[in-house]
Structures are given as structure tokens and as C-alpha cells.
PDB file of N, CA and C in Angstrom:
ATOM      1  N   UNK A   1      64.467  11.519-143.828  1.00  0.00           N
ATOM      2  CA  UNK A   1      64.347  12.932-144.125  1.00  0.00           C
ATOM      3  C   UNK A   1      64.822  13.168-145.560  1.00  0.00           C
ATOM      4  N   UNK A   2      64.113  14.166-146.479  1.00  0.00           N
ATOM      5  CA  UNK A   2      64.440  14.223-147.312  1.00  0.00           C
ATOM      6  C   UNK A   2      65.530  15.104-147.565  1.00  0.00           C
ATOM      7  N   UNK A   3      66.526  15.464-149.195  1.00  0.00           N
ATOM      8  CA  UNK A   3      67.445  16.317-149.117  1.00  0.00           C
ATOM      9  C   UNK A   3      66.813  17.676-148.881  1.00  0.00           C
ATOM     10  N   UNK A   4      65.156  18.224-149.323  1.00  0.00           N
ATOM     11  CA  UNK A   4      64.491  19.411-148.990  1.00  0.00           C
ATOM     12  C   UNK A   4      64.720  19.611-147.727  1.00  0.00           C
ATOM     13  N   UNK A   5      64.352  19.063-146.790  1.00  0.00           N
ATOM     14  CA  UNK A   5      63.613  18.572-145.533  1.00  0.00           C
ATOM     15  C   UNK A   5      65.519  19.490-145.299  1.00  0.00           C
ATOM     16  N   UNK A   6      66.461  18.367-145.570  1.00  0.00           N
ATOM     17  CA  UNK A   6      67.390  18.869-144.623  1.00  0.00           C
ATOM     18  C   UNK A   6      68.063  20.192-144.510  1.00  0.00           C
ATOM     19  N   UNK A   7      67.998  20.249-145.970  1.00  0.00           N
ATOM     20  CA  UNK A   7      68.397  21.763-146.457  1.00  0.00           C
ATOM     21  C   UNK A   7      67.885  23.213-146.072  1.00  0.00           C
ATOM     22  N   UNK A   8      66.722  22.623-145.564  1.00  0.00           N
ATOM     23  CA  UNK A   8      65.722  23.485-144.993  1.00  0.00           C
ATOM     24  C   UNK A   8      66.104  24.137-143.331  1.00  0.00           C
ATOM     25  N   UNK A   9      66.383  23.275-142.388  1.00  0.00           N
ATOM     26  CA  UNK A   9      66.970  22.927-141.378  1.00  0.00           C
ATOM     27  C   UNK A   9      68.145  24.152-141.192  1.00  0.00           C
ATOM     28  N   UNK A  10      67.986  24.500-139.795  1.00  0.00           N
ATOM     29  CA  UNK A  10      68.843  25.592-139.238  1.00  0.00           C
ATOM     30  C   UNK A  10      70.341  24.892-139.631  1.00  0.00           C
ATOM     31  N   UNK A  11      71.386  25.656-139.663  1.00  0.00           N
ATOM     32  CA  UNK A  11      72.608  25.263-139.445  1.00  0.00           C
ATOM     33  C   UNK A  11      73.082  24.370-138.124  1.00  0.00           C
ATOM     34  N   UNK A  12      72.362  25.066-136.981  1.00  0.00           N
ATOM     35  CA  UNK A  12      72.908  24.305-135.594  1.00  0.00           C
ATOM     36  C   UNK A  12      71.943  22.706-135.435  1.00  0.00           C
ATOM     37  N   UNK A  13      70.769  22.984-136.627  1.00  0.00           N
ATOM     38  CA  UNK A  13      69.931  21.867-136.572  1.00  0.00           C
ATOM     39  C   UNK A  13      70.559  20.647-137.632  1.00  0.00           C
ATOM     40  N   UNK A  14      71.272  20.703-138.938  1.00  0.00           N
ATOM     41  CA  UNK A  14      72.176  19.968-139.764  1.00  0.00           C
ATOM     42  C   UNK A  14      73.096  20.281-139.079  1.00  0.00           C
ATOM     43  N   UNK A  15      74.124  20.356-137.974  1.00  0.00           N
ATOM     44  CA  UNK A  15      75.203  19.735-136.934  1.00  0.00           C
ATOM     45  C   UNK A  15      74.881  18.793-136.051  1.00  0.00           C
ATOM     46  N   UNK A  16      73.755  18.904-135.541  1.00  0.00           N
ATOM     47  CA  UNK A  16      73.105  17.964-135.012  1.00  0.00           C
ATOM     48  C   UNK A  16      72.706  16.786-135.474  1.00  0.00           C
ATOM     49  N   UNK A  17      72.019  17.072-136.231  1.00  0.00           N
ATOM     50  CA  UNK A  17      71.793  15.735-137.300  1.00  0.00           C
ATOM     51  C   UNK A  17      73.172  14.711-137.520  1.00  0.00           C
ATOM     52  N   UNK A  18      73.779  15.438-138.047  1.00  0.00           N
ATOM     53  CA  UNK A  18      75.030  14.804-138.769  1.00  0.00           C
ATOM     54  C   UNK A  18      75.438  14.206-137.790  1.00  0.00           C
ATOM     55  N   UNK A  19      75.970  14.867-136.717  1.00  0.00           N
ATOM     56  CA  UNK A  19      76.406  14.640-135.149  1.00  0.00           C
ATOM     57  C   UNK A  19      76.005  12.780-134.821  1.00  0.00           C
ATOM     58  N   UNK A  20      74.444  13.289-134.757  1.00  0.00           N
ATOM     59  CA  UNK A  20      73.934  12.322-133.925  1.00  0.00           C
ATOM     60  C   UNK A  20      73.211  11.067-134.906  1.00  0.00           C
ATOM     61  N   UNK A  21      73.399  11.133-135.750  1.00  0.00           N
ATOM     62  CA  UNK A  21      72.666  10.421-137.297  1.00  0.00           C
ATOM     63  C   UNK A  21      73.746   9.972-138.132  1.00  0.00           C
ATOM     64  N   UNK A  22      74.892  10.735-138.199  1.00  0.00           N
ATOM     65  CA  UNK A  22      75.633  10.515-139.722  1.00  0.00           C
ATOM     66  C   UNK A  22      76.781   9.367-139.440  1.00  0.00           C
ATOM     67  N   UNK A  23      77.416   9.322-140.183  1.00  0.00           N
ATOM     68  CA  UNK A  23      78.795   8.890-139.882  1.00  0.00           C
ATOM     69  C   UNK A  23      79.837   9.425-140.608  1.00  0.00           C
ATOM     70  N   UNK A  24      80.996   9.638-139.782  1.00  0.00           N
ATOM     71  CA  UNK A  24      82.111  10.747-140.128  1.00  0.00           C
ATOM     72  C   UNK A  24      82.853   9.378-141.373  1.00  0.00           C
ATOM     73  N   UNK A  25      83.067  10.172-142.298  1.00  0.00           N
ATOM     74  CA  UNK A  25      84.026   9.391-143.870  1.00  0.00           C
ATOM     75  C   UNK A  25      85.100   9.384-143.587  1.00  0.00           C
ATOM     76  N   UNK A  26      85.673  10.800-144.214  1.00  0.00           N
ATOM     77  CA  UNK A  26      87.133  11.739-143.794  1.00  0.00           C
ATOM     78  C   UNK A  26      86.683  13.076-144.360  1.00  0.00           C
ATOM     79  N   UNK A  27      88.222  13.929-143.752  1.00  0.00           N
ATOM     80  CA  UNK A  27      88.158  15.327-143.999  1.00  0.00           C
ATOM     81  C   UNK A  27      89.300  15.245-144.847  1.00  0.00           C
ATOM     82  N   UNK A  28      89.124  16.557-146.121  1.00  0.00           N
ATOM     83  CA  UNK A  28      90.115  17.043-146.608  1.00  0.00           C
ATOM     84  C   UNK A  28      90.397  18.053-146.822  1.00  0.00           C
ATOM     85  N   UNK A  29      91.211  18.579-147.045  1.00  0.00           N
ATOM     86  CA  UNK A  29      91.754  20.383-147.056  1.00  0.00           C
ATOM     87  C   UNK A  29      91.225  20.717-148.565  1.00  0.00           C
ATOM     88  N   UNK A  30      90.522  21.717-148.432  1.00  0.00           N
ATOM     89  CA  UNK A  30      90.458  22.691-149.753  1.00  0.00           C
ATOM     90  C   UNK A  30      90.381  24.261-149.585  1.00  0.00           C
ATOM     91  N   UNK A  31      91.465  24.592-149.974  1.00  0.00           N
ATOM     92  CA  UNK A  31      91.374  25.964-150.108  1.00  0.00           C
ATOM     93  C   UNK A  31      91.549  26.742-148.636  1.00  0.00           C
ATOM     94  N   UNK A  32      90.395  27.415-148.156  1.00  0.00           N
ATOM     95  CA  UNK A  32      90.431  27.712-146.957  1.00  0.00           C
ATOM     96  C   UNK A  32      89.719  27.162-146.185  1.00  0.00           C
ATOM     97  N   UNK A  33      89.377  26.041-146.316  1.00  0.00           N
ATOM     98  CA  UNK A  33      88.440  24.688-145.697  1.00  0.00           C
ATOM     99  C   UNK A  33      89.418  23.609-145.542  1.00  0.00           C
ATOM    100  N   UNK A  34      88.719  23.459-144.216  1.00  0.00           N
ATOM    101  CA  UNK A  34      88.788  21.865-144.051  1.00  0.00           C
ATOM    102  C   UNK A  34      87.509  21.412-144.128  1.00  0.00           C
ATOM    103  N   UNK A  35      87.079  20.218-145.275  1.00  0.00           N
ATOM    104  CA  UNK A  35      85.793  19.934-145.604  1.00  0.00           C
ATOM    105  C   UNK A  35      85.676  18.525-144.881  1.00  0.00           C
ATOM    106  N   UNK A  36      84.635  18.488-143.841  1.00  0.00           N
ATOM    107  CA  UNK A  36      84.596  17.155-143.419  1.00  0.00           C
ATOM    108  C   UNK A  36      83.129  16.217-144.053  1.00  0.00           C
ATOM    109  N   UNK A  37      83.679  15.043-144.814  1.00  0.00           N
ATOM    110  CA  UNK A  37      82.530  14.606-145.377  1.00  0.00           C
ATOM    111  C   UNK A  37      81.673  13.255-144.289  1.00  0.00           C
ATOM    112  N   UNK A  38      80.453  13.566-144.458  1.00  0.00           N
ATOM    113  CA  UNK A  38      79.874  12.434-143.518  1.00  0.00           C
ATOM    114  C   UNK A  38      78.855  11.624-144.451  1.00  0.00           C
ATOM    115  N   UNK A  39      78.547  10.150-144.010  1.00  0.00           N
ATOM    116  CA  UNK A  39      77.138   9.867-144.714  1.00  0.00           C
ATOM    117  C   UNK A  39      75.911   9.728-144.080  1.00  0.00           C
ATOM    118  N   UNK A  40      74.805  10.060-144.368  1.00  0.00           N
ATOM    119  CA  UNK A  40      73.771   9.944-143.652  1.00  0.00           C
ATOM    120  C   UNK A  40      72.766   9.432-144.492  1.00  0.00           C
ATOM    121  N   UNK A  41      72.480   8.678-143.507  1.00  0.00           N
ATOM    122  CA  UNK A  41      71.538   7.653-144.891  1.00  0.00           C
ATOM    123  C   UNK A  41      72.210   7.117-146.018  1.00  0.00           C
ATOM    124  N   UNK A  42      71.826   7.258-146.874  1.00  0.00           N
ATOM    125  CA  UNK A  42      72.379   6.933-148.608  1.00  0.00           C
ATOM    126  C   UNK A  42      73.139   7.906-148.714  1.00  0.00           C
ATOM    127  N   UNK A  43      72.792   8.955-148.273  1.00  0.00           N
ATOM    128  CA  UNK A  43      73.669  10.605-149.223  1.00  0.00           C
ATOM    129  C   UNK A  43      75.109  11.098-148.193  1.00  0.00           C
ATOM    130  N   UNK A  44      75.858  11.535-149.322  1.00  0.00           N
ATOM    131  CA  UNK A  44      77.177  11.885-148.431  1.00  0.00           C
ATOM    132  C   UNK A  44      77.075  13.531-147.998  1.00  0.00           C
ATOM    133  N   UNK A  45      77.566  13.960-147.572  1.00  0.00           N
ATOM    134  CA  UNK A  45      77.262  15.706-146.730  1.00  0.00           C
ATOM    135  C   UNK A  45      78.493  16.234-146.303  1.00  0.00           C
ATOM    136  N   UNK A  46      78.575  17.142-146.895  1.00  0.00           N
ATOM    137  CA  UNK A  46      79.879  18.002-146.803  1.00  0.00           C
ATOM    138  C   UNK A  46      79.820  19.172-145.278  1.00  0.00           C
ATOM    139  N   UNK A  47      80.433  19.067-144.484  1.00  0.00           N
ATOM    140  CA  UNK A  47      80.660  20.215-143.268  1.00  0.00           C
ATOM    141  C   UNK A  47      81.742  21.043-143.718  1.00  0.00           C
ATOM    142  N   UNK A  48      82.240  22.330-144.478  1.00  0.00           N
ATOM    143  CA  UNK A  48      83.278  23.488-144.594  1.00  0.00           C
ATOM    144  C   UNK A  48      83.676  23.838-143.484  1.00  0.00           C
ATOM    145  N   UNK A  49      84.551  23.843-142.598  1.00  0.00           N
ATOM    146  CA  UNK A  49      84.971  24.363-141.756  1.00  0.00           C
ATOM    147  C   UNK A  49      85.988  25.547-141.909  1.00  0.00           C
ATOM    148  N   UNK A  50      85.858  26.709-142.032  1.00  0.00           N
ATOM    149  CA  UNK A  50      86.779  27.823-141.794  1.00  0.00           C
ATOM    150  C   UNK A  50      87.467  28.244-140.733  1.00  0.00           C
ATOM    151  N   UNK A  51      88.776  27.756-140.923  1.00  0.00           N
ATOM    152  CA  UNK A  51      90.068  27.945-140.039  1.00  0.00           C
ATOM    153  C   UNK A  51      89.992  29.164-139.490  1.00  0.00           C
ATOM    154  N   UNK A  52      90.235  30.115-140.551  1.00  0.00           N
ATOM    155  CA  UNK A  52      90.651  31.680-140.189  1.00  0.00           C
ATOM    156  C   UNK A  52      89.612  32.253-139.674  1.00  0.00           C
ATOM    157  N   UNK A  53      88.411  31.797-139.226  1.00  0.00           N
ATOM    158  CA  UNK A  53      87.262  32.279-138.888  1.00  0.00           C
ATOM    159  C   UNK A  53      86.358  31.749-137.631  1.00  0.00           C
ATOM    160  N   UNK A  54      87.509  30.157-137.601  1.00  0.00           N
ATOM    161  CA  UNK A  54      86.656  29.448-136.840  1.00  0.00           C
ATOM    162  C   UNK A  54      85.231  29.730-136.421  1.00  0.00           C
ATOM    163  N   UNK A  55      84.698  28.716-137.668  1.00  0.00           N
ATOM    164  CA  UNK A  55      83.368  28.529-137.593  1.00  0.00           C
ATOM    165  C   UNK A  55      82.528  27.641-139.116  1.00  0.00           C
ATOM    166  N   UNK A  56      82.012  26.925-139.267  1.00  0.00           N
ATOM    167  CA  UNK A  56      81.026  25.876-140.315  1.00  0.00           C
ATOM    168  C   UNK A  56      80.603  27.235-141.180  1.00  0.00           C
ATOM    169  N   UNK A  57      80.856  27.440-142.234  1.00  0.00           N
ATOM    170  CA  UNK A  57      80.930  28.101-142.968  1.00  0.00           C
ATOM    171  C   UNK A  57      79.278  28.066-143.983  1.00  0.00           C
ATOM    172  N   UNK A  58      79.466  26.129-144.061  1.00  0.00           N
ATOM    173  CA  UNK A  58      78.106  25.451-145.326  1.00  0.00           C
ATOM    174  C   UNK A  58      78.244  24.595-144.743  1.00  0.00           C
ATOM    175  N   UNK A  59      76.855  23.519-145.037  1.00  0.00           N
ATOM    176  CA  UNK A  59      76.765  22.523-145.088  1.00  0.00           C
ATOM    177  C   UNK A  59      76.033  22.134-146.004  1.00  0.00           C
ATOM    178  N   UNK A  60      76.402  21.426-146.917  1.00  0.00           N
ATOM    179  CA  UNK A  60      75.456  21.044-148.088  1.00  0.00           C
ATOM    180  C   UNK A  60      75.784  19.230-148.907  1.00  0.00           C
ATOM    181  N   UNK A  61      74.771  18.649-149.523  1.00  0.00           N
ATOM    182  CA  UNK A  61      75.177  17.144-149.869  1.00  0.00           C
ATOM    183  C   UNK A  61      76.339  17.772-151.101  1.00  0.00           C
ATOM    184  N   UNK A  62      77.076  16.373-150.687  1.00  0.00           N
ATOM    185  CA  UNK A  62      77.926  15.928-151.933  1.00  0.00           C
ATOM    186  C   UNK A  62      77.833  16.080-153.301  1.00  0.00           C
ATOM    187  N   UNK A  63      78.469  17.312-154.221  1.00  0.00           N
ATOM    188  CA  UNK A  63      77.798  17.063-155.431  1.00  0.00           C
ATOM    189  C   UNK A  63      79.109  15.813-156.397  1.00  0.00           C
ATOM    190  N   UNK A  64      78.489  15.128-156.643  1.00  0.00           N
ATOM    191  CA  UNK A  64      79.800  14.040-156.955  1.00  0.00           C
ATOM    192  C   UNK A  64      80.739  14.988-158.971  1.00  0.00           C
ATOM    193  N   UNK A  65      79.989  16.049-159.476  1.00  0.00           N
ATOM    194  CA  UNK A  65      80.443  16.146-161.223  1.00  0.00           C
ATOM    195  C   UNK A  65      81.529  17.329-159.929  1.00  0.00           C
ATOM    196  N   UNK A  66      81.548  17.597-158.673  1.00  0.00           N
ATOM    197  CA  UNK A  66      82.502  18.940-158.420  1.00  0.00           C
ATOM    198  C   UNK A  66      84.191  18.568-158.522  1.00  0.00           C
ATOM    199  N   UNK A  67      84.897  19.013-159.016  1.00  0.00           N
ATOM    200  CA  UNK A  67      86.106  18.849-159.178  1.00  0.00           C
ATOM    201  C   UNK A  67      87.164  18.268-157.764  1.00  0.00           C
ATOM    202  N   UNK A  68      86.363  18.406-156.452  1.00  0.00           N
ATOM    203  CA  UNK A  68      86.866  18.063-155.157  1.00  0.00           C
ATOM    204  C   UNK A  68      86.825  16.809-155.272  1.00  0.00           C
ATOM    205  N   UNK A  69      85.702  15.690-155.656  1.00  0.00           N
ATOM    206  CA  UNK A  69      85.608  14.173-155.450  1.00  0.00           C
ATOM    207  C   UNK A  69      87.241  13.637-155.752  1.00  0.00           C
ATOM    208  N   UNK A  70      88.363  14.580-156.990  1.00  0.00           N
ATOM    209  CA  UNK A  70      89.367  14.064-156.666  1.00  0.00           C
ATOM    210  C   UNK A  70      89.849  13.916-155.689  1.00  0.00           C
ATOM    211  N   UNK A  71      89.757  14.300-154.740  1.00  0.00           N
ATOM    212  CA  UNK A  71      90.471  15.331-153.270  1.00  0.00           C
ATOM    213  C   UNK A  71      89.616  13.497-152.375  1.00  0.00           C
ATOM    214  N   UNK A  72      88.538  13.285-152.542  1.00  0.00           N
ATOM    215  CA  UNK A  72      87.970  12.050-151.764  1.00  0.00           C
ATOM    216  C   UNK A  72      88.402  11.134-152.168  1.00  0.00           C
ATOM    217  N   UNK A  73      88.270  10.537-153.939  1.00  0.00           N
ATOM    218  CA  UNK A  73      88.335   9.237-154.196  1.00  0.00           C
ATOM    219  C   UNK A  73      90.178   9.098-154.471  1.00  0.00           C
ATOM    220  N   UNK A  74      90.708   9.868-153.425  1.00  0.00           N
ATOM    221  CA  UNK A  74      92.178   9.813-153.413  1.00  0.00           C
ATOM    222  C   UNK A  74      92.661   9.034-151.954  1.00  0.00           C
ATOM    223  N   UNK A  75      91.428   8.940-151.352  1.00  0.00           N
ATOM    224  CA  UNK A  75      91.636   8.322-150.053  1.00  0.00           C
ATOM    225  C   UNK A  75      90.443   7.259-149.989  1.00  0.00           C
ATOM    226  N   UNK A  76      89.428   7.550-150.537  1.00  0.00           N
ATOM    227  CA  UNK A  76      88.640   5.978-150.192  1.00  0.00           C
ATOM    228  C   UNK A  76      88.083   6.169-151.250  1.00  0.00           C
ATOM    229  N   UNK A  77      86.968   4.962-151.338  1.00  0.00           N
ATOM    230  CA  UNK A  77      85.842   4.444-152.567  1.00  0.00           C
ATOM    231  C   UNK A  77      84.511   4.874-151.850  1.00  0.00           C
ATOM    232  N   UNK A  78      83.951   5.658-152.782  1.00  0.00           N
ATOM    233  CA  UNK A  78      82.585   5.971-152.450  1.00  0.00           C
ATOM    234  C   UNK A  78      81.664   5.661-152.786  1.00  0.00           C
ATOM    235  N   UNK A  79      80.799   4.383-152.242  1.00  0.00           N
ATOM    236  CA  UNK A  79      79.985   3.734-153.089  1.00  0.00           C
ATOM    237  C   UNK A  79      78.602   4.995-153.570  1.00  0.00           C
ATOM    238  N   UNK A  80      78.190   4.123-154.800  1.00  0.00           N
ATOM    239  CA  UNK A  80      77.045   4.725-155.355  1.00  0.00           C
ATOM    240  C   UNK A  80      77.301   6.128-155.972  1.00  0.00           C
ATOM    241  N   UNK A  81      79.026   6.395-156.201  1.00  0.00           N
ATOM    242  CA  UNK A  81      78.935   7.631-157.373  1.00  0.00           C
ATOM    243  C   UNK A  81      80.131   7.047-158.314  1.00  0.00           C
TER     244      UNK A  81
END
């Protein structure tokens, strides 16, 4: 599937996916998120989870220039960025 293809895709339809397709990385705290990153396929995919709201806020791929990759490559190596 492409990144169009997924982006395109209902919210409850990219939980699913990820769910049943991806594989969980780790999660890290930002802000008022807990961001859980997964990979699917080649590409990594961010889940926002909002505490105070309980409920997936976004889901969108990894942009690797965003100032968070500190927040990842503080706990593992991410190949291919």
C-alpha cells in the first residue's frame, strides 16, 4: 500500500492496519501525547494518543527533519533515516 493509499484510509481503518500489519517500535511522551511509533513495511508511523481525551488524536508516517526523532533515536536506531 502506498503512503497515498494509507493516508487516505479511515482512522479506525489505519488502527487496523497498524494493528494487524505493523510492528510496535516504542512509545514516547510528547507534550500531551503519548506517541506510539510502529513500522509497516519500510515506513515508520506515528499513533498520538491523547491522555486527557482518551482517544488517537493522528496518525501519520514518520517525518524523520521533526525535532521528536530526538525523543526516538534516544532509545533505539532507526534504520534507513
Amino acid at each position: 500500500m502506498s503512503k497515498e493509499d494509507f493516508r487516505k484510509l479511515s482512522l479506525h481503518k489505519k488502527i487496523n492496519k497498524l494493528y494487524t500489519e505493523g510492528t510496535f517500535v516504542v512509545g514516547i511522551r510528547y507534550y500531551a501525547y503519548k506517541i506510539n511509533l510502529y513500522l509497516l513495511g519500510r515506513e515508520y508511523v506515528e499513533v498520538f494518543y491523547n491522555h486527557k481525551h482518551d482517544r488517537i488524536d493522528k496518525i501519520d508516517f514518520l517525518n524523520p527533519s521533526h525535532s521528536r526523532m530526538k525523543f526516538y533515536l534516544d532509545q533505539i536506531s532507526l534504520e534507513d533515516f
